[in-house]
PDB file of N, CA and C in Angstrom:
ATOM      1  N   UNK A   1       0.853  -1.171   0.000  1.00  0.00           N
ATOM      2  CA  UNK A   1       0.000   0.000   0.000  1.00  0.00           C
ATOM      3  C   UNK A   1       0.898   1.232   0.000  1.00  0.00           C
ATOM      4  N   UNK A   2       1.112   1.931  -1.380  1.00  0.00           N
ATOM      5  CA  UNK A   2       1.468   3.291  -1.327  1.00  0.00           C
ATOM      6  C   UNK A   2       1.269   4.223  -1.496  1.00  0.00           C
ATOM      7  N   UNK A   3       1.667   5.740  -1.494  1.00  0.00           N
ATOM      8  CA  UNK A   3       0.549   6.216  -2.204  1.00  0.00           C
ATOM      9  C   UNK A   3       0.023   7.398  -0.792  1.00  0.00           C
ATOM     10  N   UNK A   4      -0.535   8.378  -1.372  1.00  0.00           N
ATOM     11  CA  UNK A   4      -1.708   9.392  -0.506  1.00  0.00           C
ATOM     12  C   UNK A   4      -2.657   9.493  -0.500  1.00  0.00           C
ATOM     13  N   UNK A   5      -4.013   9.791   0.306  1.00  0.00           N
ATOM     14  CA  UNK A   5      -4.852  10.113   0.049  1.00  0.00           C
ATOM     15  C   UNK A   5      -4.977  10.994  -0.680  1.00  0.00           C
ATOM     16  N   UNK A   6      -5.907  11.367  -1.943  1.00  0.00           N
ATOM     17  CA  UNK A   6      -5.826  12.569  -2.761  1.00  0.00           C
ATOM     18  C   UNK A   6      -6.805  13.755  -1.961  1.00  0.00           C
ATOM     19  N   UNK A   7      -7.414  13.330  -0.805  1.00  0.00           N
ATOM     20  CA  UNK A   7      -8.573  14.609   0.046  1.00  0.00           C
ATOM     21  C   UNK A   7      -7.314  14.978   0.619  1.00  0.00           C
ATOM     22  N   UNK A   8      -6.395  14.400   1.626  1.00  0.00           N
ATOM     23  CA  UNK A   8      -6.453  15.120   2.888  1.00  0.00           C
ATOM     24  C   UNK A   8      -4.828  14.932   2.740  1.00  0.00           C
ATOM     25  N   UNK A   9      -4.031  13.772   2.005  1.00  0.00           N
ATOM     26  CA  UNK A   9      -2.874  13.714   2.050  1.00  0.00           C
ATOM     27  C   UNK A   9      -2.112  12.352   2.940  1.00  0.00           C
ATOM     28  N   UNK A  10      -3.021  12.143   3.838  1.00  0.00           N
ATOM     29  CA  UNK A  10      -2.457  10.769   4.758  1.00  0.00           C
ATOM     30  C   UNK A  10      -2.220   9.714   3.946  1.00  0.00           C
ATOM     31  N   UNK A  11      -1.408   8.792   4.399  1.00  0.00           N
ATOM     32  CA  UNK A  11      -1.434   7.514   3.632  1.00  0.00           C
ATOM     33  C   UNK A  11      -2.957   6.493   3.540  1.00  0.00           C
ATOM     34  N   UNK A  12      -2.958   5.720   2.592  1.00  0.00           N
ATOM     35  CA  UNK A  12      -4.132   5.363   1.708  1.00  0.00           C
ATOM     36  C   UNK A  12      -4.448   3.766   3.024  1.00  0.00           C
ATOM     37  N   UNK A  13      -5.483   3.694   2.840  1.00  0.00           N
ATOM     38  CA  UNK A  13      -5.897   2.818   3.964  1.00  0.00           C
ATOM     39  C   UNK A  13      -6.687   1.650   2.753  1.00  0.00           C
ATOM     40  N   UNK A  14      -6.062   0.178   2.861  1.00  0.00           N
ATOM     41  CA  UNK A  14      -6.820  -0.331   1.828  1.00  0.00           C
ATOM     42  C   UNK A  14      -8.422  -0.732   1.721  1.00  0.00           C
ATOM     43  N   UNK A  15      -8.879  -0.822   2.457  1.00  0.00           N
ATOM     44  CA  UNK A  15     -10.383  -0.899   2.753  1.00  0.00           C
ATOM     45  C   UNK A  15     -10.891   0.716   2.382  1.00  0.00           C
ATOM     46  N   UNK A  16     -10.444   1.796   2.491  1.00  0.00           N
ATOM     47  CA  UNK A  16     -11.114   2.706   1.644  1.00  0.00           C
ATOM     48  C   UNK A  16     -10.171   3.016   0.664  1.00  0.00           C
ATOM     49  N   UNK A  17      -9.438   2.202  -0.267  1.00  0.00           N
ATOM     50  CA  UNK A  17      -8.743   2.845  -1.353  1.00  0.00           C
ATOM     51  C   UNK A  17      -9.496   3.448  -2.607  1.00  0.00           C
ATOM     52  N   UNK A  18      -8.902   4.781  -2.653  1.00  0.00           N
ATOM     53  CA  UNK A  18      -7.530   5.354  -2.616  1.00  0.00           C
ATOM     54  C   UNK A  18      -7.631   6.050  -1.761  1.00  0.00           C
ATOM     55  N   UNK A  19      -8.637   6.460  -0.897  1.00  0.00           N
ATOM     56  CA  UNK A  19      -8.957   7.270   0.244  1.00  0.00           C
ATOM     57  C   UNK A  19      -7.948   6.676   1.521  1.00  0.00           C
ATOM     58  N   UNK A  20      -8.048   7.940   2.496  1.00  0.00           N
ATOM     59  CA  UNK A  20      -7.303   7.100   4.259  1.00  0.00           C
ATOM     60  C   UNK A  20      -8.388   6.941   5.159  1.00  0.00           C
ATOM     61  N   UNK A  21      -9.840   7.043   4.488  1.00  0.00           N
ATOM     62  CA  UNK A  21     -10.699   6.860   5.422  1.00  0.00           C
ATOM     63  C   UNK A  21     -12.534   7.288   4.745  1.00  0.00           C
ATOM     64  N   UNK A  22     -13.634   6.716   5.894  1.00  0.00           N
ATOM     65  CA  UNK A  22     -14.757   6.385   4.959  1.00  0.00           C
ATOM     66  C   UNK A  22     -14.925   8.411   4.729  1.00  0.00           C
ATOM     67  N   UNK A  23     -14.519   8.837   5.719  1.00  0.00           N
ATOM     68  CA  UNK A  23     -14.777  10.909   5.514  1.00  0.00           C
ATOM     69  C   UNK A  23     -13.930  11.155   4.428  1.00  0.00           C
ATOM     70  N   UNK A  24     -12.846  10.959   4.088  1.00  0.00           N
ATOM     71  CA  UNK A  24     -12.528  11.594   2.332  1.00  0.00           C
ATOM     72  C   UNK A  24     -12.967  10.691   1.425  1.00  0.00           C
ATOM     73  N   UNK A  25     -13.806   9.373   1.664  1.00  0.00           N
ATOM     74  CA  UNK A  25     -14.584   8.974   0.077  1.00  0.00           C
ATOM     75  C   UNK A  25     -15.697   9.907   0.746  1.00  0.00           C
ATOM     76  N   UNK A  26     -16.363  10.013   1.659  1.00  0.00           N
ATOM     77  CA  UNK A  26     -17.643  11.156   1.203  1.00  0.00           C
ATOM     78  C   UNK A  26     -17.139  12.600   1.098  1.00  0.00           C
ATOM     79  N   UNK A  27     -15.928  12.718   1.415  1.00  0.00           N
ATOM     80  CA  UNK A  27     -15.855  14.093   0.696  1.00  0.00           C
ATOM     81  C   UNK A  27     -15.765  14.120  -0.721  1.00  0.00           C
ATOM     82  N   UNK A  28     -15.042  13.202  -1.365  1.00  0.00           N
ATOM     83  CA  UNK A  28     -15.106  13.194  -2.697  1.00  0.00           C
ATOM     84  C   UNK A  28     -16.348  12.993  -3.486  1.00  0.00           C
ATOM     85  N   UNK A  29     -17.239  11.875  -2.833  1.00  0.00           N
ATOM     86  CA  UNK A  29     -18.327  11.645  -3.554  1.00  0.00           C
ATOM     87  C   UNK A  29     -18.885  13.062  -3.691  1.00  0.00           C
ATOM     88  N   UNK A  30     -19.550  14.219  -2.742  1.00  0.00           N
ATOM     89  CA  UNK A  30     -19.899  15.042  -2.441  1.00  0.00           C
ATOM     90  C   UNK A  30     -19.234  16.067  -3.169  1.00  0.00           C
ATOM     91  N   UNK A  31     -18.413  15.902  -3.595  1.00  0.00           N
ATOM     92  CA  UNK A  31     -17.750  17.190  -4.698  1.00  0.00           C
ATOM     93  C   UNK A  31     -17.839  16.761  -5.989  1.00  0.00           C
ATOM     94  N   UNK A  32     -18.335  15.314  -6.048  1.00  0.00           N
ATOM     95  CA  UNK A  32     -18.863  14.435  -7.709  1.00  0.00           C
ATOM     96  C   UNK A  32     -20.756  15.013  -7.965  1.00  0.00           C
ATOM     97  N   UNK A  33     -21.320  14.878  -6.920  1.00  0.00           N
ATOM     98  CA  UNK A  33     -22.043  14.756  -6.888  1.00  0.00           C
ATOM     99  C   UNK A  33     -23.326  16.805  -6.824  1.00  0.00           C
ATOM    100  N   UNK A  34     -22.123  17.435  -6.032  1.00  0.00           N
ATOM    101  CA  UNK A  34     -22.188  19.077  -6.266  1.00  0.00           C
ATOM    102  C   UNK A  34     -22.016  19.447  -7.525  1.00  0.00           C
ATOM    103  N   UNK A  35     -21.096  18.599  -7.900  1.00  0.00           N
ATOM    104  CA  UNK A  35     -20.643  19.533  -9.576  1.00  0.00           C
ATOM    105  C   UNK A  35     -19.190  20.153  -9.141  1.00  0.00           C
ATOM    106  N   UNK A  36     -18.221  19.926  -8.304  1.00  0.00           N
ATOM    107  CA  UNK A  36     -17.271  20.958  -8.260  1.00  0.00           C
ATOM    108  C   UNK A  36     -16.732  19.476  -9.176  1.00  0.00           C
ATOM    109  N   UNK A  37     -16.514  18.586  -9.495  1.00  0.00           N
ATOM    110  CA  UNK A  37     -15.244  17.845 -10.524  1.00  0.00           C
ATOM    111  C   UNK A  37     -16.027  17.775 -11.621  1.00  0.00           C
ATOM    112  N   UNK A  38     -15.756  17.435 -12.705  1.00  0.00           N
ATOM    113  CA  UNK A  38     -16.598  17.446 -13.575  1.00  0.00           C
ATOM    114  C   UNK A  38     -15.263  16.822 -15.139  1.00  0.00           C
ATOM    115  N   UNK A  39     -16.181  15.852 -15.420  1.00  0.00           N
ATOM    116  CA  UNK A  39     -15.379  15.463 -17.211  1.00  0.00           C
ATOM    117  C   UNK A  39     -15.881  16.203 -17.872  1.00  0.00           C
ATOM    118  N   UNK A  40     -14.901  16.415 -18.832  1.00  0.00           N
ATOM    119  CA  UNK A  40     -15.255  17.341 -19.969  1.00  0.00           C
ATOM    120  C   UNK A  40     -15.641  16.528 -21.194  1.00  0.00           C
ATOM    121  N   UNK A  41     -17.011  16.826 -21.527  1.00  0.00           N
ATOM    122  CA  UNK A  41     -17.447  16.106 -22.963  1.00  0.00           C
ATOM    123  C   UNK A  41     -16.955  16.701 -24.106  1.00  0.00           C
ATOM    124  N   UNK A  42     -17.394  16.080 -25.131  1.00  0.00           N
ATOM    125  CA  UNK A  42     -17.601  16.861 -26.021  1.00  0.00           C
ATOM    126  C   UNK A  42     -18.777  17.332 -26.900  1.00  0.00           C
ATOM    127  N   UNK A  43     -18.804  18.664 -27.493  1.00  0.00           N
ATOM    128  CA  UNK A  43     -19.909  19.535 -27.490  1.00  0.00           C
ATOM    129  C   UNK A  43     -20.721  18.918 -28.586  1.00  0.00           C
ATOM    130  N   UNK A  44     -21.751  18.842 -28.580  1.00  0.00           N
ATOM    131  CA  UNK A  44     -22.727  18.224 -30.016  1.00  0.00           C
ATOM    132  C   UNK A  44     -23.510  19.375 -30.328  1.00  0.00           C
ATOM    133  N   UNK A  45     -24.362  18.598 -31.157  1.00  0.00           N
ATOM    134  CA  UNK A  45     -25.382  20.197 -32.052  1.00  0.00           C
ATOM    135  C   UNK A  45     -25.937  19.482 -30.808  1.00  0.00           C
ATOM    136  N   UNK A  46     -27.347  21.153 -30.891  1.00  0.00           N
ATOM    137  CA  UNK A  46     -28.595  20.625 -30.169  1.00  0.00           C
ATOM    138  C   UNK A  46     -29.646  19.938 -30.369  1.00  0.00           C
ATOM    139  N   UNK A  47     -29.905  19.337 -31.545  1.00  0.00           N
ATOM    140  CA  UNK A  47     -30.315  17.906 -32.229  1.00  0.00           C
ATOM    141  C   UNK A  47     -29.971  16.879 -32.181  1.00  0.00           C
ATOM    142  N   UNK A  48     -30.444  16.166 -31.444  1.00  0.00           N
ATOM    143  CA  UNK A  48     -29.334  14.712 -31.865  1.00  0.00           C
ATOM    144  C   UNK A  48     -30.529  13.589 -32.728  1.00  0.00           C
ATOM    145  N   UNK A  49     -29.968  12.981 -32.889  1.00  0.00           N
ATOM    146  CA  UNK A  49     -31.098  11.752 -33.923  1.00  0.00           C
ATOM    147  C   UNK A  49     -32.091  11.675 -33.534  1.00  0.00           C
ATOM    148  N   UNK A  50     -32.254  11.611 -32.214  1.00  0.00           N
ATOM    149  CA  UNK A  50     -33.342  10.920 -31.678  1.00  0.00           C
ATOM    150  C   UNK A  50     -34.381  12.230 -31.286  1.00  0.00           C
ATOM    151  N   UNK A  51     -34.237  13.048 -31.532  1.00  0.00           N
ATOM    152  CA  UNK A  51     -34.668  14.147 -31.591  1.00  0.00           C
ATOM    153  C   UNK A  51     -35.405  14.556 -32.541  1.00  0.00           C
ATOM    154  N   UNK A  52     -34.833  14.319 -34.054  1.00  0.00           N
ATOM    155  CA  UNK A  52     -35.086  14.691 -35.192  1.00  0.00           C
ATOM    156  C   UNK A  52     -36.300  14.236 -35.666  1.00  0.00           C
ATOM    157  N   UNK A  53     -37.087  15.057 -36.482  1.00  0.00           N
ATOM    158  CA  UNK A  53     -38.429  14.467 -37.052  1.00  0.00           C
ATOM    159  C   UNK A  53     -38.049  13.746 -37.815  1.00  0.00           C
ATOM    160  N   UNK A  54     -39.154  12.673 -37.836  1.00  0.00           N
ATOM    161  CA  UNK A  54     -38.877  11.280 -38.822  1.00  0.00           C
ATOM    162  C   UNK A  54     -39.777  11.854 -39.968  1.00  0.00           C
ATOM    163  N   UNK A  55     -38.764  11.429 -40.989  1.00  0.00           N
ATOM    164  CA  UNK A  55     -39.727  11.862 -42.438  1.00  0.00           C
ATOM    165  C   UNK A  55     -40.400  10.699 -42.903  1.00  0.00           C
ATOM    166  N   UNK A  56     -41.684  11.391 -43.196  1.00  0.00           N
ATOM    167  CA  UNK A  56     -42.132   9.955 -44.460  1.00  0.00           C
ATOM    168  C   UNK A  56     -42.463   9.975 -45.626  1.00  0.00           C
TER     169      UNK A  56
END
C-alpha cells in the first residue's frame, strides 16, 4: 500500500482505497455529486437523432 490520500494527504488505507478513510470517500463523492469535478465532454449540435423528425 502506497501512495496518498488525494482529500487530505495521509497515507491510503486499503479498505477505503484510494482514500485514508470512509470521511474523504464522502468528501469526494460530495464534490462528484455538487458539480465541483466534472469530465469534460464533447460539445454536439442541439439535435441529436433521436430528436429529429422522422420523415415519411
Amino acid at each position: 500500500m502506497s501512495g496518498s490520500c488525494p482529500i487530505c494527504g495521509k497515507p491510503r488505507v486499503e479498505a477505503f482505497r484510494p482514500f485514508c478513510s470512509k470521511r474523504c470517500a464522502d468528501v469526494d463523492l460530495h464534490r462528484w455529486m455538487s458539480g465541483s469535478y466534472a469530465v469534460p465532454g464533447l460539445e454536439t449540435d442541439d439535435e441529436t437523432e433521436d430528436q429529429r423528425p422522422v420523415e415519411e
